[in-house]
Protein backbone atom coordinates (compact mmCIF):
# COMPACT_ATOMS: atom_id res chain seq x y z
CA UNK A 1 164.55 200.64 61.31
CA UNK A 2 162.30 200.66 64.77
CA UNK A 3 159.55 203.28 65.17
CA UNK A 4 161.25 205.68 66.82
CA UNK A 5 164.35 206.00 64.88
CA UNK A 6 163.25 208.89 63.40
CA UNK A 7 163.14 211.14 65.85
CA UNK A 8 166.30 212.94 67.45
CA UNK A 9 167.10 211.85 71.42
CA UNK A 10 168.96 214.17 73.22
CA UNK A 11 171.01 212.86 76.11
CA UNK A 12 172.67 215.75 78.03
CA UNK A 13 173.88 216.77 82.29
CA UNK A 14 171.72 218.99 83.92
CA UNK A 15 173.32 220.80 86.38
CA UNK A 16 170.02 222.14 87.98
CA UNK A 17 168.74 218.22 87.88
CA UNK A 18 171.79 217.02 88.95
CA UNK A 19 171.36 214.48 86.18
CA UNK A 20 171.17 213.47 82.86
CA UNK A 21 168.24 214.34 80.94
CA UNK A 22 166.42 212.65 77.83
CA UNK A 23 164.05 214.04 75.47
CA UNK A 24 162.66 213.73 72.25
CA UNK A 25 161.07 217.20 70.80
CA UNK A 26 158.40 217.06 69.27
CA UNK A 27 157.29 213.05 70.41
CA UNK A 28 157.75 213.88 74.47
CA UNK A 29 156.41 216.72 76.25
CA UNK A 30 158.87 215.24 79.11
CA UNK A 31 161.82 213.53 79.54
CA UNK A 32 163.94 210.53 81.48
CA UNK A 33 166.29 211.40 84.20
CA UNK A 34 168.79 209.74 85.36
CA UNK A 35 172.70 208.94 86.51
CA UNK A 36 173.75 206.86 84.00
CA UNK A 37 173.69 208.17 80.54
CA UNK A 38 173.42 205.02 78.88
CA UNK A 39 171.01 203.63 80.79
CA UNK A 40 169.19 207.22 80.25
CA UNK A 41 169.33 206.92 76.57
CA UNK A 42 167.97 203.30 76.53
CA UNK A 43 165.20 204.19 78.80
CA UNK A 44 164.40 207.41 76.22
CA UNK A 45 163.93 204.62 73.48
CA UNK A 46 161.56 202.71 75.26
CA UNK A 47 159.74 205.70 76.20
CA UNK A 48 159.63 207.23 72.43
CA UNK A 49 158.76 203.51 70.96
CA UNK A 50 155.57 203.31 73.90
CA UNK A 51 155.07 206.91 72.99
CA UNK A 52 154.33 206.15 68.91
CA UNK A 53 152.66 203.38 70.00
CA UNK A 54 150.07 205.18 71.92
CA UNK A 55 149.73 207.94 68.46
CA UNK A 56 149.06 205.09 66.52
CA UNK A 57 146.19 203.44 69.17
CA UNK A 58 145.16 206.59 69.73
CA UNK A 59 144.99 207.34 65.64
CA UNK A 60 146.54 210.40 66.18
CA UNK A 61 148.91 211.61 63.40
CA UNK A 62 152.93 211.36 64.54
CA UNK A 63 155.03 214.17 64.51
CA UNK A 64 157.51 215.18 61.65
CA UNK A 65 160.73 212.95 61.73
CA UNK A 66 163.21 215.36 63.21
CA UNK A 67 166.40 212.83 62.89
CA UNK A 68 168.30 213.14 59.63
CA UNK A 69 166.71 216.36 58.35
CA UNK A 70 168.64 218.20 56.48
CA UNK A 71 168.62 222.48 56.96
CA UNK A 72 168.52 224.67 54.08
CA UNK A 73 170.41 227.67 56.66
CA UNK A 74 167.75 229.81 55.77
CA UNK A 75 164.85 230.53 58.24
CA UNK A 76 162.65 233.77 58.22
CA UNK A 77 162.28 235.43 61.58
CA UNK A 78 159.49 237.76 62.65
CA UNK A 79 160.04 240.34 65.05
CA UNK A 80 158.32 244.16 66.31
CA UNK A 81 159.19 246.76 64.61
CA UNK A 82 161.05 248.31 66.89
CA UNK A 83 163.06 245.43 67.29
CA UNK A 84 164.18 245.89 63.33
CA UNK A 85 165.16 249.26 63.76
CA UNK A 86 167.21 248.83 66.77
CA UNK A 87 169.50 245.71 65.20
CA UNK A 88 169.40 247.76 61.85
CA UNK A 89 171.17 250.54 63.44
CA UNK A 90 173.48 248.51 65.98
CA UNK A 91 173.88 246.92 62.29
CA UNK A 92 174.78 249.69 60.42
CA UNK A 93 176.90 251.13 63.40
CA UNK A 94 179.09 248.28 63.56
CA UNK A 95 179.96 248.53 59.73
CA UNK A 96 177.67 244.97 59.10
CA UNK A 97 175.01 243.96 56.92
CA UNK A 98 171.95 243.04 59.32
CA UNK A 99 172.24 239.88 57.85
CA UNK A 100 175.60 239.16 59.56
CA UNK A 101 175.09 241.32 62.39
CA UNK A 102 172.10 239.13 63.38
CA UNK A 103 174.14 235.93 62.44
CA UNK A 104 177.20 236.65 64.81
CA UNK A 105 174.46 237.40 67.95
CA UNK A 106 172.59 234.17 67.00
CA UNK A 107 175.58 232.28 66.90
CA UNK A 108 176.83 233.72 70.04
CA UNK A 109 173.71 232.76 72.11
CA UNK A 110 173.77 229.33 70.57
């Protein structure tokens, strides 16, 4: 396994960019641009190996690995008050738990 293997790449167009895009969250603050996605995703590589290189010169601790983790589908979300009453009663209104209600909008925006 090389250094950065565990870490998720992303690869993906950006229409504003008029490219593709590479990052790595939580290892790059940036990202690699470029017209060729391969070439893109090769150059991300490099760029996250340097990058753990420079944490461990540095003696800085690395990030959490963020490829292969596994999701438990449960997450607790803070919001304002007023927030919680509003999707409790849009809830309620459309015959939901707020549970599900809040699902179906989440998965909607995702």
């Amino acid at each position: 396994m090389k250094a950065g293997d565990e870490y998720l790449k992303i690869v993906q167009w950006s229409v504003e960019d008029d490219c593709y895009v590479g990052t790595c969250p939580g290892v790059l603050r940036g990202g690699v641009h470029g017209d060729d996605e391969a070439a893109v995703y090769k150059e991300l590589c490099e760029v996250v190996a340097e990058t753990i290189e420079l944490y461990k010169a540095d003696a800085k601790p690395m990030p959490k690995p963020t490829a292969s983790k596994s999701y438990s589908g449960r997450f607790v979300l803070r919001v304002e008050k007023e927030l919680h009453q509003t999707l409790a009663i849009r809830a309620i209104q459309q015959g939901e738990s707020l549970n599900s209600y809040c699902r179906k909008i989440l998965k909607k925006a995702a």
